[in-house]
PDB file of N, CA and C in Angstrom:
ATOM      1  N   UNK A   1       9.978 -26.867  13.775  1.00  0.00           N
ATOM      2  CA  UNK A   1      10.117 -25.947  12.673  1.00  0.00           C
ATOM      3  C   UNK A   1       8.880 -25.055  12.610  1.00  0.00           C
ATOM      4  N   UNK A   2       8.796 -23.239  12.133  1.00  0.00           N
ATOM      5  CA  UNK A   2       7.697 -22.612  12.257  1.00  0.00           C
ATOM      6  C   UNK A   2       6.916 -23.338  11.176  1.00  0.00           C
ATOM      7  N   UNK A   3       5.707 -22.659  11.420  1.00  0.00           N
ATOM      8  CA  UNK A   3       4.828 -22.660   9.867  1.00  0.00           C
ATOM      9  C   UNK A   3       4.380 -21.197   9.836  1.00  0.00           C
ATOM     10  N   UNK A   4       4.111 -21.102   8.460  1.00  0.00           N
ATOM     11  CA  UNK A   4       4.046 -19.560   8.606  1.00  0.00           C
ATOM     12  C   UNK A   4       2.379 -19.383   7.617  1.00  0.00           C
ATOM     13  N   UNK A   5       1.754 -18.431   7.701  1.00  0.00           N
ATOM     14  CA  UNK A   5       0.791 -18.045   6.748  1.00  0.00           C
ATOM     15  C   UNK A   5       1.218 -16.773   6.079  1.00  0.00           C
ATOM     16  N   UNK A   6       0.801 -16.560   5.120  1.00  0.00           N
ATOM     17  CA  UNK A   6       0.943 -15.313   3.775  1.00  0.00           C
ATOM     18  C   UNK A   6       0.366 -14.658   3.561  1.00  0.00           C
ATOM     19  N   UNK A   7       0.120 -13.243   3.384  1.00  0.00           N
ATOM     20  CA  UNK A   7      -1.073 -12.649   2.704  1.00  0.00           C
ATOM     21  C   UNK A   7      -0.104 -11.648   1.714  1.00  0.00           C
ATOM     22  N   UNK A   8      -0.557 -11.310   1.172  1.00  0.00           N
ATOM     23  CA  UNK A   8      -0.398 -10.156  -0.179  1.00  0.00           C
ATOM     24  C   UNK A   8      -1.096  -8.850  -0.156  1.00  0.00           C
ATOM     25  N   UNK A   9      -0.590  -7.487   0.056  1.00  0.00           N
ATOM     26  CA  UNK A   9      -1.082  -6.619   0.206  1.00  0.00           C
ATOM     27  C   UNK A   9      -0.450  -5.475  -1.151  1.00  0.00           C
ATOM     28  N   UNK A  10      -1.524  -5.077  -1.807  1.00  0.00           N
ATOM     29  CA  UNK A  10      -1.800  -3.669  -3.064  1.00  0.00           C
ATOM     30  C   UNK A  10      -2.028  -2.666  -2.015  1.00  0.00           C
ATOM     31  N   UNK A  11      -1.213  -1.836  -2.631  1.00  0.00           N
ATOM     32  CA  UNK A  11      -1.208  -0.267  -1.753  1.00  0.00           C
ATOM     33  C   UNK A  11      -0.826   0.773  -3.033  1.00  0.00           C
ATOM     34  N   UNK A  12      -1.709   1.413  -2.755  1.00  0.00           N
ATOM     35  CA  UNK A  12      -0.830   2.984  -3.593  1.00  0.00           C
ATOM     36  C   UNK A  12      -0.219   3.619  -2.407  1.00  0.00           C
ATOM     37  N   UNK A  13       0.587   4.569  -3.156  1.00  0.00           N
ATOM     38  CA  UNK A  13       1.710   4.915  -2.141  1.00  0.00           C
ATOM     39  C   UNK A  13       0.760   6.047  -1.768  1.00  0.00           C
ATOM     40  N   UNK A  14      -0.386   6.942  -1.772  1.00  0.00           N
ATOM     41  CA  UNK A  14      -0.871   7.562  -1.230  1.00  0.00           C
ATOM     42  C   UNK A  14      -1.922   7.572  -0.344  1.00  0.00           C
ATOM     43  N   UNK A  15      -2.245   6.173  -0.637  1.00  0.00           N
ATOM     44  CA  UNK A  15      -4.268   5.392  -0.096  1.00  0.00           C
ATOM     45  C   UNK A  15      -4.729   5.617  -0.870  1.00  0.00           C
ATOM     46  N   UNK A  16      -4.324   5.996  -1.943  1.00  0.00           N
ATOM     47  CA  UNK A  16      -5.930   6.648  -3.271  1.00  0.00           C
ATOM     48  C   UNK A  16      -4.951   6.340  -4.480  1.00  0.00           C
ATOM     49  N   UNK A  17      -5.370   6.872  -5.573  1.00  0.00           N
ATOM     50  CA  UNK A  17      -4.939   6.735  -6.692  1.00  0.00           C
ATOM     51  C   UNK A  17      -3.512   7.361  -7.151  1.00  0.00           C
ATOM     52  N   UNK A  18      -2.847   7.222  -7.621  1.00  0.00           N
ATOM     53  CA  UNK A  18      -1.635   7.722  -7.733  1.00  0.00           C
ATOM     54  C   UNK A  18      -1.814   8.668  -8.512  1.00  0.00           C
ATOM     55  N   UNK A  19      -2.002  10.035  -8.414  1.00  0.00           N
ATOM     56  CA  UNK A  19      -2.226  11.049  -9.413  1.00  0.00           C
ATOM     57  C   UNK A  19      -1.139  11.841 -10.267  1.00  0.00           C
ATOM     58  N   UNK A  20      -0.173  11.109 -10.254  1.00  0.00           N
ATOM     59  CA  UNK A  20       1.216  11.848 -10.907  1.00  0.00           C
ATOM     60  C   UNK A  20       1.929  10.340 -11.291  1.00  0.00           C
ATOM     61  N   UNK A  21       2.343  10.450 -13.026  1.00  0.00           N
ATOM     62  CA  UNK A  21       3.163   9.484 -13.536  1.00  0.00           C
ATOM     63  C   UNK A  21       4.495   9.384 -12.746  1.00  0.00           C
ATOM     64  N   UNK A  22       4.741  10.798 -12.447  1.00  0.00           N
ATOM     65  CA  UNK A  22       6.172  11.286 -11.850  1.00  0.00           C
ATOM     66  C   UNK A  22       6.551  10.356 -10.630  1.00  0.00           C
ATOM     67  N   UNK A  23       5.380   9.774  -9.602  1.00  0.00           N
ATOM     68  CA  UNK A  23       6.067   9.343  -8.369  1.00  0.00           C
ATOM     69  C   UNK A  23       6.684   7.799  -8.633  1.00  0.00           C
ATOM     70  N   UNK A  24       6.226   6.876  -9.841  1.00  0.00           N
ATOM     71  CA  UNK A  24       6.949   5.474 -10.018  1.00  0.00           C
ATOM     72  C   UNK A  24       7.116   5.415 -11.606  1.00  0.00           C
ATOM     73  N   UNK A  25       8.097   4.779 -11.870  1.00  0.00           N
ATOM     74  CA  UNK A  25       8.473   5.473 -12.990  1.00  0.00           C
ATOM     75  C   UNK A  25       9.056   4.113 -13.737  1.00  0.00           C
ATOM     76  N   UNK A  26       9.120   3.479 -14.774  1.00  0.00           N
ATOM     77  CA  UNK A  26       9.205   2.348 -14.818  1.00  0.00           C
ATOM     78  C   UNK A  26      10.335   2.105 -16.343  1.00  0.00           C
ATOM     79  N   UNK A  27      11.210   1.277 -16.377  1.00  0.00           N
ATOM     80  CA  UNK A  27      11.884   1.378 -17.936  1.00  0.00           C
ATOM     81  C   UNK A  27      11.555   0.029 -18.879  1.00  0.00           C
ATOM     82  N   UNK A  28      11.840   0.058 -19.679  1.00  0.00           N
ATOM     83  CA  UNK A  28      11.241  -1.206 -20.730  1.00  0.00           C
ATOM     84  C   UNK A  28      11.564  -2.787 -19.931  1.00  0.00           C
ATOM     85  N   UNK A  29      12.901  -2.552 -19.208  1.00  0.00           N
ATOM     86  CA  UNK A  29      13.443  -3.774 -18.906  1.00  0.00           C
ATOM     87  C   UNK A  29      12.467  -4.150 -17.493  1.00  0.00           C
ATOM     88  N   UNK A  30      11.878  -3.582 -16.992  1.00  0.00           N
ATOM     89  CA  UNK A  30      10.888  -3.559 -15.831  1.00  0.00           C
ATOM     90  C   UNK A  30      11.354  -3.433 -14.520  1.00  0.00           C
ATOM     91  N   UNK A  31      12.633  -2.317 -14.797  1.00  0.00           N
ATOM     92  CA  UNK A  31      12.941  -1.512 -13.259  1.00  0.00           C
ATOM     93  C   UNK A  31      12.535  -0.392 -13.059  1.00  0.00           C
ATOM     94  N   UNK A  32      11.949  -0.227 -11.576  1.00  0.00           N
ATOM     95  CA  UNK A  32      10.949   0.959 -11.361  1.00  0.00           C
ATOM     96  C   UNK A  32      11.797   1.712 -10.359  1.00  0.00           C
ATOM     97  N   UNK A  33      11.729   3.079 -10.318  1.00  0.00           N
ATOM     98  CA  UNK A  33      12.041   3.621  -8.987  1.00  0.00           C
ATOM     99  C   UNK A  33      10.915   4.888  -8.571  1.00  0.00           C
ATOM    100  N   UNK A  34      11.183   4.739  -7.309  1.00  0.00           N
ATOM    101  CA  UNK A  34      10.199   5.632  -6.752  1.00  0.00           C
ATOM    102  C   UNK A  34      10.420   7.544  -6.526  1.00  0.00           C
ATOM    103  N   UNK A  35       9.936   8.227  -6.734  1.00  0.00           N
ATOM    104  CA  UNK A  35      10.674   9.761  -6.619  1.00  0.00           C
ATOM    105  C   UNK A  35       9.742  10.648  -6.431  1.00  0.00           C
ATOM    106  N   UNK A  36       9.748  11.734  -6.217  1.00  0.00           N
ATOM    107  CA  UNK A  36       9.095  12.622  -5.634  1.00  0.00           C
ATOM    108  C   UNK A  36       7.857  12.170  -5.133  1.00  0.00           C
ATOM    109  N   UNK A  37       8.023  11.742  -4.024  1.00  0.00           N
ATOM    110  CA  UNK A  37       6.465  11.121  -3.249  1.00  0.00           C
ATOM    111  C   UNK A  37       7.131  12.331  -2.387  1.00  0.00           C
ATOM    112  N   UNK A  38       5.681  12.493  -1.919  1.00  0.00           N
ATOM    113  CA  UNK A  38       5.550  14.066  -0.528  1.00  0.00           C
ATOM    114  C   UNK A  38       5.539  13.272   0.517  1.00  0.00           C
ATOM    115  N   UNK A  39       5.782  14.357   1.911  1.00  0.00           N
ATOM    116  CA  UNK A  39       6.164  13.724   3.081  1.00  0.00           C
ATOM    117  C   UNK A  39       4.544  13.298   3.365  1.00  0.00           C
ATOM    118  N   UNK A  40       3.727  13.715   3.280  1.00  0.00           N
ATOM    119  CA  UNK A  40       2.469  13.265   3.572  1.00  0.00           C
ATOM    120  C   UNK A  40       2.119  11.918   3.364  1.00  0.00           C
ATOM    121  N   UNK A  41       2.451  11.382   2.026  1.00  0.00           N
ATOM    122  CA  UNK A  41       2.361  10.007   0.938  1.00  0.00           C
ATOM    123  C   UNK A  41       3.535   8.954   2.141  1.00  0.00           C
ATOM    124  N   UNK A  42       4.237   9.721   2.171  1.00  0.00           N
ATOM    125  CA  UNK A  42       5.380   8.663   3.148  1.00  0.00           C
ATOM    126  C   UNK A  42       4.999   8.342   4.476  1.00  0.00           C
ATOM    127  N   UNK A  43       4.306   9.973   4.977  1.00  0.00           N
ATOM    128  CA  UNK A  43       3.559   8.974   6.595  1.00  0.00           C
ATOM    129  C   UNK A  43       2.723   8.009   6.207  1.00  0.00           C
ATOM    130  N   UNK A  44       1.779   8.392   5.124  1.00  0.00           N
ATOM    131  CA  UNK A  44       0.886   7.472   5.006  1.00  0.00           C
ATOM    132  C   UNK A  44       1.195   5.917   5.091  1.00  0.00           C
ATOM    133  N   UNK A  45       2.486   5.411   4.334  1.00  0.00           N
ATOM    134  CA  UNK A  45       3.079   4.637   3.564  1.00  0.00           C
ATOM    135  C   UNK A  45       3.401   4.030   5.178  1.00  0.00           C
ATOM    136  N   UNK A  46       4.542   4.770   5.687  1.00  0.00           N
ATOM    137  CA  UNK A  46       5.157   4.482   6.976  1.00  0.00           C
ATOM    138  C   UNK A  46       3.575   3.834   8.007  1.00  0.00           C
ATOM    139  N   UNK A  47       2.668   4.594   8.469  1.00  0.00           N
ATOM    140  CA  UNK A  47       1.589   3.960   9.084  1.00  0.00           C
ATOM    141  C   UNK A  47       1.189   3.210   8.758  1.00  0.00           C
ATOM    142  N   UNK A  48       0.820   2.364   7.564  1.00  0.00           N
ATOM    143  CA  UNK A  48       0.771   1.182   6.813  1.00  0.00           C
ATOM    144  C   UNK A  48       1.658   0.473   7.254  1.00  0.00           C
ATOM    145  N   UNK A  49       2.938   0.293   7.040  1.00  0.00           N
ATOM    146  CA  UNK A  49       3.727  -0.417   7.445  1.00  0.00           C
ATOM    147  C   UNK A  49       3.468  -0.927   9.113  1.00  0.00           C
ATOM    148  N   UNK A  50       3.649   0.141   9.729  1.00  0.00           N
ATOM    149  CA  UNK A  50       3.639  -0.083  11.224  1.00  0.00           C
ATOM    150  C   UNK A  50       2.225  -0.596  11.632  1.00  0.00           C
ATOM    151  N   UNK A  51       0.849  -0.530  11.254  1.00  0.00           N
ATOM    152  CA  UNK A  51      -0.040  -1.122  11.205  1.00  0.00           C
ATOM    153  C   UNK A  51      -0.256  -2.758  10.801  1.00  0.00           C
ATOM    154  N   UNK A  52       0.603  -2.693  10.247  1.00  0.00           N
ATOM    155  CA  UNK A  52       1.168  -4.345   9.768  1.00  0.00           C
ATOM    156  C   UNK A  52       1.810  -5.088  10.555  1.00  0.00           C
ATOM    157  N   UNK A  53       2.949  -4.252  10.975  1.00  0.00           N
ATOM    158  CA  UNK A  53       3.654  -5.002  11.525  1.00  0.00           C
ATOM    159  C   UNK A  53       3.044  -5.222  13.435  1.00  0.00           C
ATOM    160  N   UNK A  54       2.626  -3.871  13.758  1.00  0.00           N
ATOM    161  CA  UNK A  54       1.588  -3.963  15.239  1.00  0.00           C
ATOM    162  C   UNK A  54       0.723  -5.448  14.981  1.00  0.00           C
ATOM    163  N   UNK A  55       0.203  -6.140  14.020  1.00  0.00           N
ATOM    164  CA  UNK A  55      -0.660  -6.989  13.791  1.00  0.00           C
ATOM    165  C   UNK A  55      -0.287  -8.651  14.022  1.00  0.00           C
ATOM    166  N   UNK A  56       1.652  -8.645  13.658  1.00  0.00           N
ATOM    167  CA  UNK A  56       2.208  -9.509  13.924  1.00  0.00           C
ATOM    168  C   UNK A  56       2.839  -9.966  12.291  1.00  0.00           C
ATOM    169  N   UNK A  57       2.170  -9.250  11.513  1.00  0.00           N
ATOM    170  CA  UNK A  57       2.682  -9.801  10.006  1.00  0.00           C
ATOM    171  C   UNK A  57       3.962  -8.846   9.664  1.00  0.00           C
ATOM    172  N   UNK A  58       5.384 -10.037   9.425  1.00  0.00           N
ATOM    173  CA  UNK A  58       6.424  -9.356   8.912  1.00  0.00           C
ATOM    174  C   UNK A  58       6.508  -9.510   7.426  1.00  0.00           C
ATOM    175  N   UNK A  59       7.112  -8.268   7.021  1.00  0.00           N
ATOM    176  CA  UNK A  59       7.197  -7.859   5.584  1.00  0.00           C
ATOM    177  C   UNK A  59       8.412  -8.914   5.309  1.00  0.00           C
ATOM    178  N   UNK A  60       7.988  -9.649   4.160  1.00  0.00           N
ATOM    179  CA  UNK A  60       9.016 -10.507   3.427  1.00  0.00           C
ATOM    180  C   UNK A  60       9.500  -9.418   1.803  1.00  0.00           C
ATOM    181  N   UNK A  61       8.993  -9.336   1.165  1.00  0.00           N
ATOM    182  CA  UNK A  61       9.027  -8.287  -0.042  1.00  0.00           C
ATOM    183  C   UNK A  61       7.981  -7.493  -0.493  1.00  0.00           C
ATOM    184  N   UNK A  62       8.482  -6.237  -1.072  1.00  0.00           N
ATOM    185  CA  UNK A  62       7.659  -5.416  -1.848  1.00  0.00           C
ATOM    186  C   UNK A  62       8.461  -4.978  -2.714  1.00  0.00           C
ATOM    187  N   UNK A  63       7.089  -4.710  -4.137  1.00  0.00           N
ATOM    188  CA  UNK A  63       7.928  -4.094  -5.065  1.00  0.00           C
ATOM    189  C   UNK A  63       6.861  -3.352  -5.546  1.00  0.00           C
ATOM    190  N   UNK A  64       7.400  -2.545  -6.795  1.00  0.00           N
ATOM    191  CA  UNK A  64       5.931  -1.975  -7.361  1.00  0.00           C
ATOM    192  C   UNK A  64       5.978  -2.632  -9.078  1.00  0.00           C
ATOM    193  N   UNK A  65       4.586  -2.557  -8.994  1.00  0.00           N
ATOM    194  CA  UNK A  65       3.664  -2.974 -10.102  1.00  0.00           C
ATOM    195  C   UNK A  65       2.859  -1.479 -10.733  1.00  0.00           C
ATOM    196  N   UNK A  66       2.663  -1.041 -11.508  1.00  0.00           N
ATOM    197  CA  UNK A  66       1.264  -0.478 -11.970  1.00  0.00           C
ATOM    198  C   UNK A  66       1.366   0.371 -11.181  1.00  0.00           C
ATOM    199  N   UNK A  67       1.696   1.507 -10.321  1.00  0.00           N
ATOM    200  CA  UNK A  67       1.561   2.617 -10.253  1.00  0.00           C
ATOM    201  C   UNK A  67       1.046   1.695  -8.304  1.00  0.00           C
ATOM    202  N   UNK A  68       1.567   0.758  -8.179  1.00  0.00           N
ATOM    203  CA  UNK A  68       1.130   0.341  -6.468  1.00  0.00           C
ATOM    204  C   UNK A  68       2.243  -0.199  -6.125  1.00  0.00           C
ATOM    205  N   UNK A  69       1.877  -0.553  -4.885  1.00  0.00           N
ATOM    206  CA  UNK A  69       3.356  -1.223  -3.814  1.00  0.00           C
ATOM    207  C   UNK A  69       2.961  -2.590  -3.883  1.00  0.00           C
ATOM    208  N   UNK A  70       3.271  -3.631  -4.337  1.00  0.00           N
ATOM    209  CA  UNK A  70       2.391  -4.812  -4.119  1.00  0.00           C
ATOM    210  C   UNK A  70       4.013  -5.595  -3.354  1.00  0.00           C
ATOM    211  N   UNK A  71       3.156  -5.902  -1.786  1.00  0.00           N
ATOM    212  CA  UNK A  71       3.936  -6.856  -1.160  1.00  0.00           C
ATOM    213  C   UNK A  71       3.198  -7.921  -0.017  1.00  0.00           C
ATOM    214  N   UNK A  72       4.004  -8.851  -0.135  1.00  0.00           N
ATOM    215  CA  UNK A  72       4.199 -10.044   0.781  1.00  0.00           C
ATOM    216  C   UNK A  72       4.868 -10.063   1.922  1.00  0.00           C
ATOM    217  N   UNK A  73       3.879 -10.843   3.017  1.00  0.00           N
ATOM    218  CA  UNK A  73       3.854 -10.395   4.056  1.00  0.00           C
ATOM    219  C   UNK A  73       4.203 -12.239   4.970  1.00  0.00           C
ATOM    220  N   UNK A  74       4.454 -12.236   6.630  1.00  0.00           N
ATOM    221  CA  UNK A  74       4.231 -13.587   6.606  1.00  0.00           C
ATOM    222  C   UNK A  74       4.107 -13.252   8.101  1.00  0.00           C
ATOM    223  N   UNK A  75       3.460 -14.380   9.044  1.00  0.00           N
ATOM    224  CA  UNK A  75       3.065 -14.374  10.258  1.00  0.00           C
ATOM    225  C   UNK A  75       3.280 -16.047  10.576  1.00  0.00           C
ATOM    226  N   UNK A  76       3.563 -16.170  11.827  1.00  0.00           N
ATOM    227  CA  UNK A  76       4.093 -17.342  11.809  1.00  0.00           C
ATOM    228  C   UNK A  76       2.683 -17.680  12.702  1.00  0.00           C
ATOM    229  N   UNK A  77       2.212 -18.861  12.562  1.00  0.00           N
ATOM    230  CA  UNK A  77       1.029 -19.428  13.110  1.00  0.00           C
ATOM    231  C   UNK A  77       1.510 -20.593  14.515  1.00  0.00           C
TER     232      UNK A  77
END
């Protein structure tokens, strides 16, 4: 059977601070969606990803929190 290790990765969807309420948007019941992010914010986002995954760590979930992407990741040891 594998074993796996975990890490947890915070990202803004731009590398920096999220400077617009507009790109995650959140309702009382605590569903968020994401919208007008620029194609720039998305390579960024996308190279992140693929930097992750080049490393050997597969994405199990992400969601957003607070104006970030906060997700879990797993690599099998």
């Amino acid at each position: 059977m594998p074993k796996w290790v975990y890490k947890t990765t915070r990202y803004r969807v731009n590398g920096q601070a999220v400077k617009s309420d507009s790109i995650i948007e959140c309702d009382e019941a605590g569903s968020c969606l994401v919208h007008d992010v620029t194609e720039s914010e998305m390579h960024r986002l996308n190279e992140f990803f693929n930097e992750q995954g080049a490393e050997g760590w597969e994405l199990v979930q992400c969601s957003y929190h607070g104006k970030e992407v906060l997700c879990l990741w797993k690599k099998e040891v």
